[in-house]
Protein backbone atom coordinates (compact mmCIF):
# COMPACT_ATOMS: atom_id res chain seq x y z
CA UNK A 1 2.84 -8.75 32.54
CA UNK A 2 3.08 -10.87 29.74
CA UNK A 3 3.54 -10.41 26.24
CA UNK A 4 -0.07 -11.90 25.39
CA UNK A 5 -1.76 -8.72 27.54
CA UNK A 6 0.11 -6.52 25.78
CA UNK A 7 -0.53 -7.77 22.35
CA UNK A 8 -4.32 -7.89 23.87
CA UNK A 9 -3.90 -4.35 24.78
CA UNK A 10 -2.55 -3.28 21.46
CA UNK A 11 -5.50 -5.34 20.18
CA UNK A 12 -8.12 -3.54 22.19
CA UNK A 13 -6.56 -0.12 21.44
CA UNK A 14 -6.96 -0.84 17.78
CA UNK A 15 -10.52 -1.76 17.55
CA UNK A 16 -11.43 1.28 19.71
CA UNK A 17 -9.63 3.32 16.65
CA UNK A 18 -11.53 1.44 14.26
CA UNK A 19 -15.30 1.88 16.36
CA UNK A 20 -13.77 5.52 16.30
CA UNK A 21 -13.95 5.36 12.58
CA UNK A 22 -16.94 3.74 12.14
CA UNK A 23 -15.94 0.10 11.50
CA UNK A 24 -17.00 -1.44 14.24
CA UNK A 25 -20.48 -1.20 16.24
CA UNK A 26 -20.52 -1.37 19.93
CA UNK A 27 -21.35 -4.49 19.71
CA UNK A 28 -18.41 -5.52 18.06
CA UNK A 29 -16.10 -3.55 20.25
CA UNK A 30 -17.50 -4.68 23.49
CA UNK A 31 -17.12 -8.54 22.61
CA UNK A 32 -13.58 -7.59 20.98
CA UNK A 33 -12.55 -6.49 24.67
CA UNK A 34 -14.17 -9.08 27.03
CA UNK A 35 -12.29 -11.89 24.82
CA UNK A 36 -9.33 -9.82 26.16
CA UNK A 37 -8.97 -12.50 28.98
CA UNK A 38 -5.10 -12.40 29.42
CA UNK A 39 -5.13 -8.73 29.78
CA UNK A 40 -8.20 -8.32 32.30
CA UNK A 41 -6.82 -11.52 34.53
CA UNK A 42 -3.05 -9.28 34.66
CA UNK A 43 -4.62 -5.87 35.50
CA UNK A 44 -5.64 -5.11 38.79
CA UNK A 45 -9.12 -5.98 38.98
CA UNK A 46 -10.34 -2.81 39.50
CA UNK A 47 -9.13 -2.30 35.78
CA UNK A 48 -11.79 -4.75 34.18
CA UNK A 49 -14.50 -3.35 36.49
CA UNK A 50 -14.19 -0.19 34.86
CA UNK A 51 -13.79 -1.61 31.41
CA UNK A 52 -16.94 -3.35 31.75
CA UNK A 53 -19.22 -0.67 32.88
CA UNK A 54 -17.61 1.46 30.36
CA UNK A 55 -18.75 -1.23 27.80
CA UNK A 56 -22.38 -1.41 28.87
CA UNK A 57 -22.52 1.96 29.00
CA UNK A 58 -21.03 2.18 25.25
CA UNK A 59 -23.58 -0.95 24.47
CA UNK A 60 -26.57 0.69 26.06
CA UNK A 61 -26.04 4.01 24.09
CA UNK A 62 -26.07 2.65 20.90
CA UNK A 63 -29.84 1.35 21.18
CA UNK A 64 -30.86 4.83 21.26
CA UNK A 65 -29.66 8.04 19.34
CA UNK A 66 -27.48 10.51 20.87
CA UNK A 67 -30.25 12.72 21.99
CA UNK A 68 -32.30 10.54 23.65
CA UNK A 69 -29.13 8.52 26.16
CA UNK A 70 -27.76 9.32 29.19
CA UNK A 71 -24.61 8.38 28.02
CA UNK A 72 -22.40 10.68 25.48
CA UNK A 73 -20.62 8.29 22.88
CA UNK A 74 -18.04 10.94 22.73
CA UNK A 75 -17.45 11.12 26.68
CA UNK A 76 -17.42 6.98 26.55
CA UNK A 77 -15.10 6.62 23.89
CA UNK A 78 -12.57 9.19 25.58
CA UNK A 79 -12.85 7.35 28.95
CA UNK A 80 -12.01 4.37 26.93
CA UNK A 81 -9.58 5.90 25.68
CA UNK A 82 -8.00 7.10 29.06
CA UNK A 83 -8.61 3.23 30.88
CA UNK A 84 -6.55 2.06 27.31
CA UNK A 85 -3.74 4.91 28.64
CA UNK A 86 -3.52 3.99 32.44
CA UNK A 87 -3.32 0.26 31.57
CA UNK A 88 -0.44 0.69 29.43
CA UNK A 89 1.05 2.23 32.01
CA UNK A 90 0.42 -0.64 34.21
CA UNK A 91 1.40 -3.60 31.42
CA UNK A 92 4.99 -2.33 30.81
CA UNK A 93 5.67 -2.87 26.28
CA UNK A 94 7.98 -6.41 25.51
CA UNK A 95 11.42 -6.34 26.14
């Protein structure tokens, strides 16, 4: 892996802290992560499948309130959270 995916990775793991915290919309965090190009081309390609659904899911939510989606922000932002774990695990840090 290069050092570019896992500067993209640190990227993506800090705007899902700052959505977390209310600073970004899903909007913002969704186009944040598909600009991630270096990182989704050096992950298996299974990886940016799953990112992707995870961000339309996230995208879809937030054009209705909690009550009325399918989808639980909480549950999406913890899966996000878990794809963010496994790909570290896959982009090893810079030596």
């Amino acid at each position: 892996m290069t050092d570019t995916a896992h500067h993209q990775l640190a990227t993506l793991s800090q705007a899902l802290q700052a959505f977390e915290r209310g600073e970004h919309t899903a909007a913002t965090l969704s186009t944040l992560a598909r600009q991630q190009t270096t990182l989704l081309t050096d992950l298996p390609p299974r990886y940016g499948e799953v990112l992707l659904n995870l961000l339309d899911r996230l995208e879809s939510g937030a054009l209705f309130s909690e009550e009325s989606c399918s989808f639980s922000q909480k549950d999406l932002v913890a899966n996000l959270q878990m794809w963010l774990d496994k790909a570290r695990g896959v982009v090893p840090g810079p030596n």
